[in-house]
C-alpha atoms as a PDB file:
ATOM      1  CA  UNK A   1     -16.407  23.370 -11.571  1.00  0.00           C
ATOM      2  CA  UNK A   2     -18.324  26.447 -11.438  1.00  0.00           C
ATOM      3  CA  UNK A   3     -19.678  27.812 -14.588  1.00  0.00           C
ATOM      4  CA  UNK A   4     -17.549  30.189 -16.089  1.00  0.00           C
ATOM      5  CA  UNK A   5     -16.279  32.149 -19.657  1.00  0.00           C
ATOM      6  CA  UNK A   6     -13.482  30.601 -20.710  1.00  0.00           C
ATOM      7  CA  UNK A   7     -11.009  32.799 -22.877  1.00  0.00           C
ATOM      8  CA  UNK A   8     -10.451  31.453 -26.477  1.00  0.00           C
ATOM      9  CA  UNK A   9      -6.817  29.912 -25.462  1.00  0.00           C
ATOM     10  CA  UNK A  10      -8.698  27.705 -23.281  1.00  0.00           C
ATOM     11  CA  UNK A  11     -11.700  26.770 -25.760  1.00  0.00           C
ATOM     12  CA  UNK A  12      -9.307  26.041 -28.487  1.00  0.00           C
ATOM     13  CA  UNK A  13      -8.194  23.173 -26.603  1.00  0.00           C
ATOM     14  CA  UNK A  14     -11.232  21.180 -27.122  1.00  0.00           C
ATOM     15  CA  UNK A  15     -11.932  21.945 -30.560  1.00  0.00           C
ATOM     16  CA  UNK A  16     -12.038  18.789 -32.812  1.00  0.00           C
ATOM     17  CA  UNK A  17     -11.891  16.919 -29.629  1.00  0.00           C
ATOM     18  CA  UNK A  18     -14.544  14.245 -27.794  1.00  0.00           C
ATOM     19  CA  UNK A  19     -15.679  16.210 -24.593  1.00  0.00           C
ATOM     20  CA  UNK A  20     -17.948  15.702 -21.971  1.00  0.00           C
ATOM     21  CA  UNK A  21     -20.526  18.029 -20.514  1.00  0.00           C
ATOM     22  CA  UNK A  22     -22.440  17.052 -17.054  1.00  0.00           C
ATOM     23  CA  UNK A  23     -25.692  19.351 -16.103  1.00  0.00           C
ATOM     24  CA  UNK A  24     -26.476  20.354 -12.135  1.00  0.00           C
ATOM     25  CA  UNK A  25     -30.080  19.561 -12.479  1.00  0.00           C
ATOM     26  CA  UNK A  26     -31.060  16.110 -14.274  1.00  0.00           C
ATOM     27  CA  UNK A  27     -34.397  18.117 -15.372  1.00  0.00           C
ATOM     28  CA  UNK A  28     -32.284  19.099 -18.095  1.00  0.00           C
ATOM     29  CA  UNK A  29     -32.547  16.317 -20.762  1.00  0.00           C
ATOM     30  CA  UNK A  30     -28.799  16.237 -22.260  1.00  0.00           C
ATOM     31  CA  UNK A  31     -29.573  15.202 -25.715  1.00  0.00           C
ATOM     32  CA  UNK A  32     -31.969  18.198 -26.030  1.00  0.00           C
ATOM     33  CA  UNK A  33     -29.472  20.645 -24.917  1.00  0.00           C
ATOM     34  CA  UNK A  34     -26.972  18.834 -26.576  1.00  0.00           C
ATOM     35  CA  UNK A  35     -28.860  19.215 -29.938  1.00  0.00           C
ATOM     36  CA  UNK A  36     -29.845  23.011 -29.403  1.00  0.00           C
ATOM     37  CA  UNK A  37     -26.469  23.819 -29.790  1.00  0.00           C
ATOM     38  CA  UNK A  38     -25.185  25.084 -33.779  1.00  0.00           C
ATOM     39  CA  UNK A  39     -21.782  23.134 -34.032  1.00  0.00           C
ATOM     40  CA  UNK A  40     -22.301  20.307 -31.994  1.00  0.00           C
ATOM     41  CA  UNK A  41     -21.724  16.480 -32.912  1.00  0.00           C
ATOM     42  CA  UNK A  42     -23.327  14.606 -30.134  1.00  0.00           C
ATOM     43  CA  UNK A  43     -22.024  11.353 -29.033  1.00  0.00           C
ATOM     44  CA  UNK A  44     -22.815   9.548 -25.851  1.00  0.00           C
ATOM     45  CA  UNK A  45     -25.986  10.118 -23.661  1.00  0.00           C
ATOM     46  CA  UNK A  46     -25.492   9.596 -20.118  1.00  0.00           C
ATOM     47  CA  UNK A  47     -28.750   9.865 -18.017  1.00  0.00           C
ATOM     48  CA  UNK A  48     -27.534   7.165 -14.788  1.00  0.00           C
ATOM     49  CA  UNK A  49     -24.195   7.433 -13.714  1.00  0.00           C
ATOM     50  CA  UNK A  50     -24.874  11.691 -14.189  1.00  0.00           C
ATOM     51  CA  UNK A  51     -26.792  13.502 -16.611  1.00  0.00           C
ATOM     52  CA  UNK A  52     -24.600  14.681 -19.524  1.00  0.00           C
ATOM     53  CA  UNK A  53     -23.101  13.990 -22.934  1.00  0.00           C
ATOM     54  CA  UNK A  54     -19.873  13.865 -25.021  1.00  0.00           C
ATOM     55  CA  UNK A  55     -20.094  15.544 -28.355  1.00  0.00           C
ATOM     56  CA  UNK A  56     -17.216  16.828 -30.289  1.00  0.00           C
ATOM     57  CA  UNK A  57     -17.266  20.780 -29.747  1.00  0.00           C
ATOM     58  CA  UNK A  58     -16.377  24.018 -31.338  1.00  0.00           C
ATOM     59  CA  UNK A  59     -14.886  26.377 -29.046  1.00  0.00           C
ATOM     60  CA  UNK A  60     -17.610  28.409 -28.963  1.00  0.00           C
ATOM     61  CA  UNK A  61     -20.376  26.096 -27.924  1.00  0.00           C
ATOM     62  CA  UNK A  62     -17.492  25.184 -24.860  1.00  0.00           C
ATOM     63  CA  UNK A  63     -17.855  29.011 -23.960  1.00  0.00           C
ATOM     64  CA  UNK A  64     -21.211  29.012 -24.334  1.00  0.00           C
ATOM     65  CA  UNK A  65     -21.470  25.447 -22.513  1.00  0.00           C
ATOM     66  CA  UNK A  66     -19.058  27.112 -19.569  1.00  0.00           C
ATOM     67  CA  UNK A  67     -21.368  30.065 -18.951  1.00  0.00           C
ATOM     68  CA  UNK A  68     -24.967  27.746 -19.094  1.00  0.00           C
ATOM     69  CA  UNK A  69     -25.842  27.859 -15.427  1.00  0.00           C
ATOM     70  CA  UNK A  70     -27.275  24.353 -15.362  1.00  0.00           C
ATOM     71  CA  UNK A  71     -23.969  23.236 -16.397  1.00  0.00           C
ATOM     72  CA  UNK A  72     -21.664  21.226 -13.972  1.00  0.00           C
ATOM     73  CA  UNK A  73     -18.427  20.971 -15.859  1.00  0.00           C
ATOM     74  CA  UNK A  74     -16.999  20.768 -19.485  1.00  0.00           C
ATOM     75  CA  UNK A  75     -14.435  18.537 -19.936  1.00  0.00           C
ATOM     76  CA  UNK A  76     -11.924  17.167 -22.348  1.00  0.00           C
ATOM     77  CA  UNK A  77     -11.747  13.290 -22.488  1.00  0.00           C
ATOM     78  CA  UNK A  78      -8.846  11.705 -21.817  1.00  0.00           C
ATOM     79  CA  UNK A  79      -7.507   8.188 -22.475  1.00  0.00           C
ATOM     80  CA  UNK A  80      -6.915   5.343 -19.825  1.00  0.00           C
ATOM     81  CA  UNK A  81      -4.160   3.487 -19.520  1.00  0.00           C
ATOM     82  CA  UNK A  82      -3.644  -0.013 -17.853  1.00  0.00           C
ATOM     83  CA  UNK A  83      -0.553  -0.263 -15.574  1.00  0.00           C
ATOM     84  CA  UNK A  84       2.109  -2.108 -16.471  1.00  0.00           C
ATOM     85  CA  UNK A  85       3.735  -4.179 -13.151  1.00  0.00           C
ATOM     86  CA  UNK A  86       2.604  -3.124  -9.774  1.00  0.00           C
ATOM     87  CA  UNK A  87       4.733  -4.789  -6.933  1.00  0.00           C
ATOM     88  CA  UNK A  88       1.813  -5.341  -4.101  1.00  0.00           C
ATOM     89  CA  UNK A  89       1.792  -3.419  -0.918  1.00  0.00           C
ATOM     90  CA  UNK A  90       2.258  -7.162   0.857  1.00  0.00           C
ATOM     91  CA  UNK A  91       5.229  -8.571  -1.243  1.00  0.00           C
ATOM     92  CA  UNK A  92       7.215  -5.364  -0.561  1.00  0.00           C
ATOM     93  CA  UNK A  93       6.087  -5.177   3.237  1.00  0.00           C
ATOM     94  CA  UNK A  94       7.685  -8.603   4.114  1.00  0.00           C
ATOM     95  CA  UNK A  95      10.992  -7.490   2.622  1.00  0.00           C
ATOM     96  CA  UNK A  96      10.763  -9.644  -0.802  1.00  0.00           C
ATOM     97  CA  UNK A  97      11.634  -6.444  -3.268  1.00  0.00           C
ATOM     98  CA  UNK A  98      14.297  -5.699  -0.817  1.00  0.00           C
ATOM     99  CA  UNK A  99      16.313  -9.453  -1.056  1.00  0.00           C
ATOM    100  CA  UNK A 100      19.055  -8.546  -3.530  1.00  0.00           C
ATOM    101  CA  UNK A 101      18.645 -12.552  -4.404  1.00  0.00           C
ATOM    102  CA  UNK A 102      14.735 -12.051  -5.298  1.00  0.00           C
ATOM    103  CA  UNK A 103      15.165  -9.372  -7.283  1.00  0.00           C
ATOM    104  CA  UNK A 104      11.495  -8.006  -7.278  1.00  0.00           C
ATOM    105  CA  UNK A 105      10.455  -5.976  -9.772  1.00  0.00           C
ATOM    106  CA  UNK A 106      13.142  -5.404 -12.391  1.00  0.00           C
ATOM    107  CA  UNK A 107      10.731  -7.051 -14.783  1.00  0.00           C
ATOM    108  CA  UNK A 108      13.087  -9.209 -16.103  1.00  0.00           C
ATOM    109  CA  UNK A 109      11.128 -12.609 -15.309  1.00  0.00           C
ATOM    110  CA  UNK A 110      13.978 -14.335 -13.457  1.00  0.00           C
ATOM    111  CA  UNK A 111      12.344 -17.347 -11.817  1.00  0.00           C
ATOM    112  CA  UNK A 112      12.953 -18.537  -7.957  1.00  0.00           C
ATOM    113  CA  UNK A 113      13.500 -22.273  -7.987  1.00  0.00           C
ATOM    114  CA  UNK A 114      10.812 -23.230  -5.857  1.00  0.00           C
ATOM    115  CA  UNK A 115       7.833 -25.446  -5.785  1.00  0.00           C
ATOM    116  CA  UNK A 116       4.833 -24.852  -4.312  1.00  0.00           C
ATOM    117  CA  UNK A 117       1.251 -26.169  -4.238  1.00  0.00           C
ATOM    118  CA  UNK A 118      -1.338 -24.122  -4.201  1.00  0.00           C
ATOM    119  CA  UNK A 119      -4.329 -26.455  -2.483  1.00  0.00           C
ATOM    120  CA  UNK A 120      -7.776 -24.623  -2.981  1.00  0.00           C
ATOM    121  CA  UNK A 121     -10.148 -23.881  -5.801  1.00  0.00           C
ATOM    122  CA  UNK A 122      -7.275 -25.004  -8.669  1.00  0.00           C
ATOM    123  CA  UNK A 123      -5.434 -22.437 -10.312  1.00  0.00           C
ATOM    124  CA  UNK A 124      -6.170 -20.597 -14.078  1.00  0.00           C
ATOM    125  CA  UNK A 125      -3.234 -22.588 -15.890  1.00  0.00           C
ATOM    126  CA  UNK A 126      -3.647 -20.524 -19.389  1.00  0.00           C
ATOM    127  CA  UNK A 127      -2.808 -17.058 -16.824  1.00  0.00           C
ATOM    128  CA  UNK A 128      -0.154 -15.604 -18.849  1.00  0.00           C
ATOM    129  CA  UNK A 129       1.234 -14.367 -15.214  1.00  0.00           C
ATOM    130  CA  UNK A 130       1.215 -17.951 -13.854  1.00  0.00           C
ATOM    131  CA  UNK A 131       3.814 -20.483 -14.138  1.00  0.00           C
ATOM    132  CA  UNK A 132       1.589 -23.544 -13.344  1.00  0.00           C
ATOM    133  CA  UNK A 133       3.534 -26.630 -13.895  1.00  0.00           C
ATOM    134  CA  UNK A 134       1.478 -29.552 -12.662  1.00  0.00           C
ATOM    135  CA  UNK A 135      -2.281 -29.940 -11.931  1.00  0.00           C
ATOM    136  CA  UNK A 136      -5.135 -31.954 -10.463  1.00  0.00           C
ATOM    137  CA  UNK A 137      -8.533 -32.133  -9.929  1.00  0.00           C
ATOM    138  CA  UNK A 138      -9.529 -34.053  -6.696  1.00  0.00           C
ATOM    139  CA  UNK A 139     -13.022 -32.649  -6.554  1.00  0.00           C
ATOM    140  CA  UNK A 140     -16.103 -34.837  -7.252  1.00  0.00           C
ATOM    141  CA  UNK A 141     -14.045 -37.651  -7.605  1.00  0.00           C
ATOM    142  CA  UNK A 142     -12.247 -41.185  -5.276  1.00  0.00           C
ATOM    143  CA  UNK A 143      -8.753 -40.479  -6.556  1.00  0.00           C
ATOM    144  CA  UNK A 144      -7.698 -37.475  -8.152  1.00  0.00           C
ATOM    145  CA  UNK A 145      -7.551 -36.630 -11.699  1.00  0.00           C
ATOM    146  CA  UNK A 146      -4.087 -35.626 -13.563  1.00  0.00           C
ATOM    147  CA  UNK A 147      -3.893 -32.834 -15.852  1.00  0.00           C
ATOM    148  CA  UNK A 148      -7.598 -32.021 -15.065  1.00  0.00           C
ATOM    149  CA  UNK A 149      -8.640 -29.108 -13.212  1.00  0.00           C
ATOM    150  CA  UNK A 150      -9.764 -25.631 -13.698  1.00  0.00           C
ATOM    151  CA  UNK A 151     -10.602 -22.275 -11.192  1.00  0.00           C
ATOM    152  CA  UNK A 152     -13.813 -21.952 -11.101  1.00  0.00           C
ATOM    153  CA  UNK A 153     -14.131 -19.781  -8.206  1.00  0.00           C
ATOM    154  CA  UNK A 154     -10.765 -17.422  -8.682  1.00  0.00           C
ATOM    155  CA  UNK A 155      -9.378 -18.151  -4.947  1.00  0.00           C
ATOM    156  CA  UNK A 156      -6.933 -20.508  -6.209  1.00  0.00           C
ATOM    157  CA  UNK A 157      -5.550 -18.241  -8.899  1.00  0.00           C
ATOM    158  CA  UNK A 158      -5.355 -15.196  -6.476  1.00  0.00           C
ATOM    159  CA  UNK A 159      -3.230 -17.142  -4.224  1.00  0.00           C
ATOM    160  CA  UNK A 160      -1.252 -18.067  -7.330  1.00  0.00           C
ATOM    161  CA  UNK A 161      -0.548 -15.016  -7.923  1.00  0.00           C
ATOM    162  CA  UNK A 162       0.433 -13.666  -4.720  1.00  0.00           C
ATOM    163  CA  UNK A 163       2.853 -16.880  -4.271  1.00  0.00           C
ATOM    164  CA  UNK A 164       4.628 -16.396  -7.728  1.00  0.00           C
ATOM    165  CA  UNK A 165       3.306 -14.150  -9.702  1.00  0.00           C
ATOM    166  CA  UNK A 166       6.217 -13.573 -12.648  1.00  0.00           C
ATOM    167  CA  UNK A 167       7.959 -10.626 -12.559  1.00  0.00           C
ATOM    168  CA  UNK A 168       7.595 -10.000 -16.335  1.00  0.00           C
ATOM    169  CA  UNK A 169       6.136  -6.183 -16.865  1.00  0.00           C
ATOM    170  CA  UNK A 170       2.775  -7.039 -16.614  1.00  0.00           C
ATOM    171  CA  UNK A 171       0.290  -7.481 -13.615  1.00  0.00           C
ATOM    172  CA  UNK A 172       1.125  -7.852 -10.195  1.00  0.00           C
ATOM    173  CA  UNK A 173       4.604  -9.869  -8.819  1.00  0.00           C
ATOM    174  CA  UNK A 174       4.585 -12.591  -6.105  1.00  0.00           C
ATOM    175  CA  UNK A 175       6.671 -13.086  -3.591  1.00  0.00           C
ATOM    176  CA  UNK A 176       8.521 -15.659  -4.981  1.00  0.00           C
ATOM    177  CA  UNK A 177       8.234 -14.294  -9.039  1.00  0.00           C
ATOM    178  CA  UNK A 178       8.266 -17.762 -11.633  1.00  0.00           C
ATOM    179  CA  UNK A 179       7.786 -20.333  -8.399  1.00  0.00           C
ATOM    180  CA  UNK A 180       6.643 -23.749 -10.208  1.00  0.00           C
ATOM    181  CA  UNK A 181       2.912 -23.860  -9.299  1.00  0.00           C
ATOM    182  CA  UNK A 182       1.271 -27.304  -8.368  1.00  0.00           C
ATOM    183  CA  UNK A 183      -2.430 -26.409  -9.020  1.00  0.00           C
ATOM    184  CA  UNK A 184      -4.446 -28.869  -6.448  1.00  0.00           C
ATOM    185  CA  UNK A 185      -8.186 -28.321  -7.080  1.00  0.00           C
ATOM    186  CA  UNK A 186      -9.697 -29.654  -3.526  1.00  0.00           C
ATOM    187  CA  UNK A 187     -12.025 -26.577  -3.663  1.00  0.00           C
ATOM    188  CA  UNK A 188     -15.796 -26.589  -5.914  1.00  0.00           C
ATOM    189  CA  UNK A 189     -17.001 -22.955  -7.489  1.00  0.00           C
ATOM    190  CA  UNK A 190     -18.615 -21.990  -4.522  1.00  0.00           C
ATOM    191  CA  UNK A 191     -14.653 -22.859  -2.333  1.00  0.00           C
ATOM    192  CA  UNK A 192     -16.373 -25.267  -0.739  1.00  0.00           C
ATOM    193  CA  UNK A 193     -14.907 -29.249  -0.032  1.00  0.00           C
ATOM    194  CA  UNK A 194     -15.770 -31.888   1.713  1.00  0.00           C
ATOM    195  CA  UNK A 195     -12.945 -33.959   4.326  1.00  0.00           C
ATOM    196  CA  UNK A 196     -12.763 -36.715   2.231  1.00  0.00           C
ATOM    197  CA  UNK A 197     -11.919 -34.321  -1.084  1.00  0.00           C
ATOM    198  CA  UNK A 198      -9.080 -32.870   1.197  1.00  0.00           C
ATOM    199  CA  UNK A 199      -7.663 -35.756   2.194  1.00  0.00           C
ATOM    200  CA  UNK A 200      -7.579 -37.137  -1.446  1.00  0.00           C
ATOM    201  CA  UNK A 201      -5.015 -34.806  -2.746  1.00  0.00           C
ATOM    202  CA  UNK A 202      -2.523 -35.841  -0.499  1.00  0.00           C
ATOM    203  CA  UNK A 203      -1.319 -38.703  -2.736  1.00  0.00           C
ATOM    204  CA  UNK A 204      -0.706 -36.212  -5.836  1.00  0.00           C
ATOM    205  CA  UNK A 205       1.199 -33.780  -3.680  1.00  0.00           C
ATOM    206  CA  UNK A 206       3.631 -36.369  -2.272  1.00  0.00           C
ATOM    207  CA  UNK A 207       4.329 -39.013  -5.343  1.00  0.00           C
ATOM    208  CA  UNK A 208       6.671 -41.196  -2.805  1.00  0.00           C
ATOM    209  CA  UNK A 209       4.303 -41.503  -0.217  1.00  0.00           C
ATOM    210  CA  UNK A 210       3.747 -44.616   1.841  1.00  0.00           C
ATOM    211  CA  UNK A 211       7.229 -45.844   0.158  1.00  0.00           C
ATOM    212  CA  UNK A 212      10.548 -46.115   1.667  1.00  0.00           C
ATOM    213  CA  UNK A 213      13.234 -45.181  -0.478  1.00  0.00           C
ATOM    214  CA  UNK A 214      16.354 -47.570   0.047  1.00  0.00           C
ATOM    215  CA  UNK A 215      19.514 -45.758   0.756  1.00  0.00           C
ATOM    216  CA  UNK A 216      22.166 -45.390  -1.498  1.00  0.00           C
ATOM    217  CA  UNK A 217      25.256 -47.643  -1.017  1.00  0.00           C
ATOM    218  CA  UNK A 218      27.108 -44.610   0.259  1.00  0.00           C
ATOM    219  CA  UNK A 219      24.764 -43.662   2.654  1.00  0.00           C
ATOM    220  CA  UNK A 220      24.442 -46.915   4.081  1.00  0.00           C
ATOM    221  CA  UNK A 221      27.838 -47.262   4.163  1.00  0.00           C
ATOM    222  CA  UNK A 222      28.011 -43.937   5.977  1.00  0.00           C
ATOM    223  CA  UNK A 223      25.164 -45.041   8.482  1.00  0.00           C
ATOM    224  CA  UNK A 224      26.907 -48.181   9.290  1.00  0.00           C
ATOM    225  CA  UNK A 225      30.032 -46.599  10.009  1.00  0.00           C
ATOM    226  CA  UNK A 226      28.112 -43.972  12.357  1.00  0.00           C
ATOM    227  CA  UNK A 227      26.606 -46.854  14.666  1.00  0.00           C
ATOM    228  CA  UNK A 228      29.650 -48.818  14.730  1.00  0.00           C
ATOM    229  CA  UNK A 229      31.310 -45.602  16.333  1.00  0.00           C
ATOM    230  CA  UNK A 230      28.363 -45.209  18.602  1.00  0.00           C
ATOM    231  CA  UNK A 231      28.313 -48.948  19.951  1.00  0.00           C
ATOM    232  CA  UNK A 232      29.435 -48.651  23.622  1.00  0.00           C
ATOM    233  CA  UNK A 233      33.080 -50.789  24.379  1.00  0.00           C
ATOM    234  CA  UNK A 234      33.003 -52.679  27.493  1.00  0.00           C
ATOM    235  CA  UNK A 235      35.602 -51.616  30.146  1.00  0.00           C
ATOM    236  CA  UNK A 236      35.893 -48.456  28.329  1.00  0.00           C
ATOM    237  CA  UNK A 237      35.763 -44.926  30.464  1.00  0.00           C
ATOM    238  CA  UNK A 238      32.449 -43.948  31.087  1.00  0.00           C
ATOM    239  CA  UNK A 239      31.392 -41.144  28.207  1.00  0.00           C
ATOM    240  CA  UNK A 240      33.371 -42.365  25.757  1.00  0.00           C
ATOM    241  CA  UNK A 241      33.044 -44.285  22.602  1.00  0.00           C
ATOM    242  CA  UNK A 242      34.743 -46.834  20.116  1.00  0.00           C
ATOM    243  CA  UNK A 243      36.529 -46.042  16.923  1.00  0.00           C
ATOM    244  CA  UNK A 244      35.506 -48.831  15.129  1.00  0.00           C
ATOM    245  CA  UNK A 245      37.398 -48.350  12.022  1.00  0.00           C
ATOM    246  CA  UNK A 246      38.202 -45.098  11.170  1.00  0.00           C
ATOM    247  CA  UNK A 247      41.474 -43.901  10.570  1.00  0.00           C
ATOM    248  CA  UNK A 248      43.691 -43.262  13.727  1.00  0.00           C
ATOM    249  CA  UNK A 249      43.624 -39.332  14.998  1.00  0.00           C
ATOM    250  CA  UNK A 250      39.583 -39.238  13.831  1.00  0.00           C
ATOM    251  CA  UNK A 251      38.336 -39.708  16.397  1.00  0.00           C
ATOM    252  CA  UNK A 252      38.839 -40.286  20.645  1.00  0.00           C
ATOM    253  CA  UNK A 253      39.913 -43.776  21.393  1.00  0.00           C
ATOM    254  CA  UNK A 254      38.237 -45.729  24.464  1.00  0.00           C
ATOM    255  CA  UNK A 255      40.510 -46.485  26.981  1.00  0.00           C
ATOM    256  CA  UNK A 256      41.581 -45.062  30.438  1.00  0.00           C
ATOM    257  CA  UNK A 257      42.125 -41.435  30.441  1.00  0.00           C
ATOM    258  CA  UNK A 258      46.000 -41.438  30.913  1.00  0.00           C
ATOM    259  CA  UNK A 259      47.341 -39.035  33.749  1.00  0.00           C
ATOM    260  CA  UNK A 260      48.108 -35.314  33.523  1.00  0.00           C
ATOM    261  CA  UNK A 261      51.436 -34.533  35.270  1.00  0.00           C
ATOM    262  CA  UNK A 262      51.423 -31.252  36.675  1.00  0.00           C
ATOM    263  CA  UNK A 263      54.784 -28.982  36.602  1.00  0.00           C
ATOM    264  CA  UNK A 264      56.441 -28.406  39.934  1.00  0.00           C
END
């Protein structure tokens, strides 16, 4: 902004309030200026980032600040403001604020019943945005740890994040807001493991591996019933199979394909 009179309307707006002044040539030392001013309470002296200060200033010294040739800009400060939610560029691309059943970004942390682990540097279980249900450390170690486990690199958490992120008003939301998280630290600080790390976290992600689970009597039952229908009958027509048991008209007999009379 080009230095400039300001009319009193304008100058009244910064009076009583923390402004900040920025000079064109960093010869100028701020603070000196700053102090040769009547009226002004200095504040902050920037000499890095630019060369300036913020004082709390009378509307005259702004007028007389505005029409200093060395003088950049005068400006009021303002206050920041964190966002709230943001719903990421990525989650809306592949359609995930669009599925009426998702419901992305409504804020109103319903959770997708889903599980998913999250293999990689661990994930930040105390996140506030995280819904982190299980966890295990299989770094640095011949069988994994339970309940052990923390990201020290922040790879695993941004992942996190991006998978299910809650959709609760605050940060960013995943694509699947509230999934359960299974943290699986296989990763060190630096995101680095070795093949025998990865291949130790297999156990903790599948609990039943290596172990058959015996059917249920109804589903053996059921089983049993399917190969007895599939078990060929001697002398039967070619293509077709036994009944075994089940109930008459549920299924196609074996037997010879009786004759189709044709009308005259």
């Amino acid at each position: 902004m080009s230095a400039q009179t300001v009319g009193a309307a304008e100058a009244e707006r910064y009076a009583g309030c923390p402004t900040l002044s920025a000079f064109r040539q960093h010869e100028s030392d701020p603070a000196s200026v700053a102090r040769s001013a009547a009226g002004v309470e200095l504040g902050s002296v920037y000499r890095s980032a630019l060369n300036g200060f913020s004082a709390e200033l009378t509307p005259a010294v702004v007028a007389a600040l505005r029409n200093n040739p060395n003088v950049a800009y005068v400006e009021r400060s303002a206050t920041a403001h964190a966002h709230g939610q943001v719903t990421p560029d990525g989650t809306a691309r592949i359609g995930a604020s669009a599925n009426s059943g998702l419901r992305v970004g409504d804020g109103r942390d319903e959770r997708v019943d889903v599980d998913v682990a999250v293999i990689d540097s661990g994930i930040d279980h105390t996140h506030p945005d995280l819904h982190v249900v299980r966890r295990v450390n299989c770094v640095g170690v011949t069988s994994c740890v339970e309940n052990a486990g923390m990201d020290d690199n922040g790879h695993g958490s941004n992942v996190a994040g991006i998978v299910g992120g809650l959709d609760n008003g605050i940060g960013y939301v995943g694509v699947a807001p509230g999934a359960r998280l299974w943290s699986v630290t296989s990763l060190n600080s630096k995101g680095s493991g070795s093949t025998e790390e990865k291949v130790v976290w297999l156990r903790p992600v599948r609990p039943d591996a290596g172990r058959r689970r015996r059917p249920a009597p109804a589903r053996r039952a059921r089983r049993a019933h399917a190969r007895e229908r599939a078990a060929p009958v001697r002398g039967a027509t070619p293509g077709r199979r036994a009944c075994g048991s089940a109930p008459p008209g549920t299924c196609a007999h074996a037997g010879p394909r009786p004759a189709v009379r044709r009308p005259r």
